[in-house]
Protein backbone atom coordinates (compact mmCIF):
# COMPACT_ATOMS: atom_id res chain seq x y z
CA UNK A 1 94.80 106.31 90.61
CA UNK A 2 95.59 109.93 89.63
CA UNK A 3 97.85 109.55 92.08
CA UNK A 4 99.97 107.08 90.92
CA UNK A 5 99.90 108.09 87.60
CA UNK A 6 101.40 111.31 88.71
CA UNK A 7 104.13 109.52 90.84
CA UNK A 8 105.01 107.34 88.31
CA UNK A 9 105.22 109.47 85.21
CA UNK A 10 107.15 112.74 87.18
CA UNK A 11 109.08 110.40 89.29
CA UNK A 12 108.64 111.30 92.83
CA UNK A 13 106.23 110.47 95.79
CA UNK A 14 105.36 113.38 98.45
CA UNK A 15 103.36 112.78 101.91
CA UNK A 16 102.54 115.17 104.53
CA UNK A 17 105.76 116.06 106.72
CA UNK A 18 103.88 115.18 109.69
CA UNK A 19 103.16 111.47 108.46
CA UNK A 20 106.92 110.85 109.12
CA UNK A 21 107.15 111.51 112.89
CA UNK A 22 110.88 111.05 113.97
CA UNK A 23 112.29 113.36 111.28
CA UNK A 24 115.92 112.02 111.54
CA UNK A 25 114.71 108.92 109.39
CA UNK A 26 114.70 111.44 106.30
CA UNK A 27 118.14 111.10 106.11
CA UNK A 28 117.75 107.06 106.26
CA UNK A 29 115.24 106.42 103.89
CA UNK A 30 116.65 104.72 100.68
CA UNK A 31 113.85 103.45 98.76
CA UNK A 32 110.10 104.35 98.49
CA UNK A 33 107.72 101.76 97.63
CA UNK A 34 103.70 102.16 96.84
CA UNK A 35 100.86 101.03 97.78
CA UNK A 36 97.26 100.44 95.62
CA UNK A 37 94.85 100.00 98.05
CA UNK A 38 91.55 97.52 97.67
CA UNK A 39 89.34 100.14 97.68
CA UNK A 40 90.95 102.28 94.81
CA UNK A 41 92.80 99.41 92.75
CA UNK A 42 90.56 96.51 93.45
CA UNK A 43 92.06 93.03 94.58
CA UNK A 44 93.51 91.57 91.62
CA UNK A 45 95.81 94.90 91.43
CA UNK A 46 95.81 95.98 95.24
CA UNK A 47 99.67 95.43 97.21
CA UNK A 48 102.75 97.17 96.25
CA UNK A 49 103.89 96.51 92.71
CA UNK A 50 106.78 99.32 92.14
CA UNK A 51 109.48 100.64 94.25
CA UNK A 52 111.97 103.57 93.67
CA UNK A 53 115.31 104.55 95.14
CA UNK A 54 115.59 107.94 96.12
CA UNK A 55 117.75 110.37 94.61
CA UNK A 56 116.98 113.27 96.68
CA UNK A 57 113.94 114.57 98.75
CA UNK A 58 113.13 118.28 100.17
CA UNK A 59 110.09 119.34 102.13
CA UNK A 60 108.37 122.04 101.06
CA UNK A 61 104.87 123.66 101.24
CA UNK A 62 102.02 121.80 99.34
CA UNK A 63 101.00 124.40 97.09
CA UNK A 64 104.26 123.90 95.76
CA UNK A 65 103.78 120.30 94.37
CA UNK A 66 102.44 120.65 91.21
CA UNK A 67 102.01 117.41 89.46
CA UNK A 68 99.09 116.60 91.88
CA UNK A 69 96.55 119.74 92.42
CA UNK A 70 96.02 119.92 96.48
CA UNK A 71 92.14 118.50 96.76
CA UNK A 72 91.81 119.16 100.69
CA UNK A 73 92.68 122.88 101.28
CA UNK A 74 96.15 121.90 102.11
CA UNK A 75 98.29 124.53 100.82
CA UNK A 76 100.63 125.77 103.58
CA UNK A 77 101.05 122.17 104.95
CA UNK A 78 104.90 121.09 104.95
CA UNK A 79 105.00 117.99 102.67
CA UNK A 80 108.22 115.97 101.91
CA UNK A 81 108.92 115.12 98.06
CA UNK A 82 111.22 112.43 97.28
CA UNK A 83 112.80 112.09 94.00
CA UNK A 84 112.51 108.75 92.78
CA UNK A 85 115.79 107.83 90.24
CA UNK A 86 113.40 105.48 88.57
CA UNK A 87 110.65 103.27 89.45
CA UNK A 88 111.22 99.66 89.52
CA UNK A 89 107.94 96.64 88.68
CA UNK A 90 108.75 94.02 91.75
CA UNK A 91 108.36 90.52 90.37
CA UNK A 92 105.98 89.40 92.55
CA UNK A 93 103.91 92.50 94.47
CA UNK A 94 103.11 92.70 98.01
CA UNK A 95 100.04 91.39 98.66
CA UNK A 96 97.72 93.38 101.45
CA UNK A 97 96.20 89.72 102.89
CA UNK A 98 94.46 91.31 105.89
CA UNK A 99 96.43 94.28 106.08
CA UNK A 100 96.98 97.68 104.38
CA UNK A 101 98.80 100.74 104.85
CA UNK A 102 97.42 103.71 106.81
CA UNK A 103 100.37 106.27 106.48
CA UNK A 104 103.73 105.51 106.02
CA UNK A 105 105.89 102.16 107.06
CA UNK A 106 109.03 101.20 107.20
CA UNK A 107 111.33 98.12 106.70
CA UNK A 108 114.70 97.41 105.43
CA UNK A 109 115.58 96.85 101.95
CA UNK A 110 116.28 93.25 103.06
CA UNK A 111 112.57 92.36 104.64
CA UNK A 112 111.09 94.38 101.98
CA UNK A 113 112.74 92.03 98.95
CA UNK A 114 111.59 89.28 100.77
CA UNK A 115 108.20 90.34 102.12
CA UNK A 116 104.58 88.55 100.32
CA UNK A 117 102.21 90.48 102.27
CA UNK A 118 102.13 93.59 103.97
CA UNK A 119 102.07 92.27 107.24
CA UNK A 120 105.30 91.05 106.95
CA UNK A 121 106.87 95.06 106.33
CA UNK A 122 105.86 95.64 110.07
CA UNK A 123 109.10 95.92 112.12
């Protein structure tokens, strides 16, 4: 929940470089969009409920995201930070239905406005 707090009040989501393994889709990615997982958020406010477009991203060494202290001894990993231009309350969310997310998905903006549960991101 820290987390998300974090993300949503500095604007920006970061994930280990190596979560994103064919790096030429960090010039395609457009949007970022987060998930609350059951576990953390509970049902009633588990899916995704907000989704950013990103204004810029750069990877850089953990250590040096400071919004979020590094809980895992993680300091030299390469992590990519998106800038988020602002973060945007979907309508309806995403609902996990027997799904959740690992890592890191991917759809297009076009499944993703359309999606009701996460199974339906999978492409």
């Amino acid at each position: 929940k820290e987390q998300l707090d974090a993300a949503l009040e500095h604007r920006f989501y970061h994930t280990p470089l190596h979560n994103i393994t064919d790096h030429k889709l960090l010039t395609q990615i457009e949007y970022v969009a987060l998930y609350q997982s059951i576990q953390l958020f509970g049902r009633e406010e588990a899916g995704i409920r907000v989704y950013g477009k990103v204004a810029d991203w750069k990877v850089v060494q953990r250590k040096e995201i400071t919004q979020i202290p590094s809980g895992r001894g993680a300091a030299d990993e390469l992590y990519v930070v998106f800038s988020i231009e602002e973060w945007v309350k979907r309508a309806k969310p995403i609902l996990p239905g027997g799904n959740g997310v690992q890592r890191v998905m991917y759809a297009s903006k076009y499944v993703f406005d359309r999606a009701g549960e996460i199974g339906e991101l999978r492409v």
